[in-house]
C-alpha atoms as a PDB file:
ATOM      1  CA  UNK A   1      32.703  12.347  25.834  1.00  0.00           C
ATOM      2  CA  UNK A   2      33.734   9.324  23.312  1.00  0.00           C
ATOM      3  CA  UNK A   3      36.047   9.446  20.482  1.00  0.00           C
ATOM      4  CA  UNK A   4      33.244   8.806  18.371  1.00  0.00           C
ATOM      5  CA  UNK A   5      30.538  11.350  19.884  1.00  0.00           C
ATOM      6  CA  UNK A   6      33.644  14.123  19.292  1.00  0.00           C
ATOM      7  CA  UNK A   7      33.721  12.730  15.662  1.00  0.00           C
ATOM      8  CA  UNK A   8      30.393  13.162  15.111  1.00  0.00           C
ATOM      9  CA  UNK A   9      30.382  16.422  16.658  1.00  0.00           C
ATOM     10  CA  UNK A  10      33.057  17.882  14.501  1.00  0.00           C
ATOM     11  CA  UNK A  11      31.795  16.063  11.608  1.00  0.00           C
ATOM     12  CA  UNK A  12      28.293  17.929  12.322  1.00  0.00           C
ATOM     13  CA  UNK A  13      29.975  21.419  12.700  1.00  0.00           C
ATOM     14  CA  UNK A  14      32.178  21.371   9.547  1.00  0.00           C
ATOM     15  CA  UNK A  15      28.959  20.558   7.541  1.00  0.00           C
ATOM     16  CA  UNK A  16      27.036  23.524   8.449  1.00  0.00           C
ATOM     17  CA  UNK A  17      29.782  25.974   6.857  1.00  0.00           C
ATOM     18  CA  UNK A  18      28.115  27.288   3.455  1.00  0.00           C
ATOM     19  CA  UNK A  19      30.954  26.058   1.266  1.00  0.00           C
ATOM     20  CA  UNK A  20      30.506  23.004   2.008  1.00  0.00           C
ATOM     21  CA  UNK A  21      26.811  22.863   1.881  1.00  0.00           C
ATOM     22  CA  UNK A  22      27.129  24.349  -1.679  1.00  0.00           C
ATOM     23  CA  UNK A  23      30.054  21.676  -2.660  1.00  0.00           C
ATOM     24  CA  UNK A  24      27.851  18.633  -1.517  1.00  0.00           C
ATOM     25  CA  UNK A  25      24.252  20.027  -2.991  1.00  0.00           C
ATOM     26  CA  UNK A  26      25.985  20.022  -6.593  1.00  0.00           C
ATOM     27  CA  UNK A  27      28.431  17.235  -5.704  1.00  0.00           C
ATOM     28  CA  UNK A  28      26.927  14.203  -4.682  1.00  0.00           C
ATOM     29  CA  UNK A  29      24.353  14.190  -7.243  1.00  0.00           C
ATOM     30  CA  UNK A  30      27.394  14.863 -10.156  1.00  0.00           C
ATOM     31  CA  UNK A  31      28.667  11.475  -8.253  1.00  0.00           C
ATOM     32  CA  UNK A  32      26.009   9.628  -7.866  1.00  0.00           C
ATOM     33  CA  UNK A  33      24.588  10.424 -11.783  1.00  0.00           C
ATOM     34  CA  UNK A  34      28.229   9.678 -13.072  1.00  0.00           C
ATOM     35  CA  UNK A  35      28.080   6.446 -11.395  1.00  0.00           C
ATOM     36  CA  UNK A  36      24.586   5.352 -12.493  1.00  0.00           C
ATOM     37  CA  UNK A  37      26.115   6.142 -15.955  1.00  0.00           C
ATOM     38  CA  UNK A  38      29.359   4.222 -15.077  1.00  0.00           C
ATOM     39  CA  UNK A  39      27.061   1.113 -14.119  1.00  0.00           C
ATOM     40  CA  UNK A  40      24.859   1.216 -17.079  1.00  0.00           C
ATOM     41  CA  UNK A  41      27.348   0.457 -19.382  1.00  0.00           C
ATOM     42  CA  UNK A  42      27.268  -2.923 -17.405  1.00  0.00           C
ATOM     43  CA  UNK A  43      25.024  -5.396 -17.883  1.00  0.00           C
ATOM     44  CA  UNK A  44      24.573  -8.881 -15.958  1.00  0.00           C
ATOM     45  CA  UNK A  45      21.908 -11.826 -17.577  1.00  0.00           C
ATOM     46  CA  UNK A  46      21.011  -8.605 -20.179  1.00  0.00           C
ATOM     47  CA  UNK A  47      19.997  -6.079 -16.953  1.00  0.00           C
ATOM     48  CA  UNK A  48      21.983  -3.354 -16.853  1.00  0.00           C
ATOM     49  CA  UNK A  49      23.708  -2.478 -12.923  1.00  0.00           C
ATOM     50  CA  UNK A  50      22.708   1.286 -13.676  1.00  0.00           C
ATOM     51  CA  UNK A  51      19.189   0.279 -13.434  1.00  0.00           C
ATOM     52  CA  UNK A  52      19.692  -1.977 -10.493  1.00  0.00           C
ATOM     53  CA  UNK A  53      21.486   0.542  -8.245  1.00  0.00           C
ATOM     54  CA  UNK A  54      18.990   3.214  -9.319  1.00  0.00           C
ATOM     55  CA  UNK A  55      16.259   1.280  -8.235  1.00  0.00           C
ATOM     56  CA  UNK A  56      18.045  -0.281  -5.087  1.00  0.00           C
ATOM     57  CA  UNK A  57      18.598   3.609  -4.002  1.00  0.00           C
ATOM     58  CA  UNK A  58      14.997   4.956  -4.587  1.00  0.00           C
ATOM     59  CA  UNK A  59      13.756   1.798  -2.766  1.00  0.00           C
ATOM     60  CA  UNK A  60      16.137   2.813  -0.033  1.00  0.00           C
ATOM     61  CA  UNK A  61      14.678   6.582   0.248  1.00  0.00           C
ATOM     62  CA  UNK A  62      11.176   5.628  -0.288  1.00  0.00           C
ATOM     63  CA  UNK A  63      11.838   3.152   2.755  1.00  0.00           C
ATOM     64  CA  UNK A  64      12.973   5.900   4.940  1.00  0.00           C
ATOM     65  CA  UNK A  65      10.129   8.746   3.914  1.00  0.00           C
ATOM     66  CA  UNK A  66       7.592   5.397   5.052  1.00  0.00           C
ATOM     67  CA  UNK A  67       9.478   4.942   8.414  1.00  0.00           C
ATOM     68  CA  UNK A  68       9.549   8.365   9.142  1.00  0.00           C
ATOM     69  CA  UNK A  69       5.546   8.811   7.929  1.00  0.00           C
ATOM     70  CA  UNK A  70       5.003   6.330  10.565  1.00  0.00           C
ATOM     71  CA  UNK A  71       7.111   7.701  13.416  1.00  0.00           C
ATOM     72  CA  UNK A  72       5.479  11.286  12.784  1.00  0.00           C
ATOM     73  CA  UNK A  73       1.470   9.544  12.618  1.00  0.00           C
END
């Protein structure tokens, strides 16, 4: 087995212990909201980078819910 298949391996057992899955599920969205509000207090030619990353990120997501529409049709 590769150094990076045991990585991943680990990496996908120490996520499935229910501290952690309750530390990311109100985590990452305290990051990611705290860094939309870091970025809108940015602007660049009068658009603020809050707005930019937001939609940047939901045009990521809604990309991946259409790939994987397609791949289950």
């Amino acid at each position: 087995m590769s150094r990076q298949t045991e990585q991943f391996k680990s990496y996908a057992e120490y996520h499935q212990h229910p501290g952690n899955k309750m530390t990311h599920y109100f985590g990452i969205p305290m990051i990611f909201f705290s860094s939309l509000g870091l970025l809108s207090s940015m602007a660049v030619f009068g658009v603020d980078l809050g707005l930019i990353a937001g939609t940047v990120v939901l045009m990521y997501y809604l990309s991946l819910s259409f790939n994987q529409n397609l791949i289950v049709a």
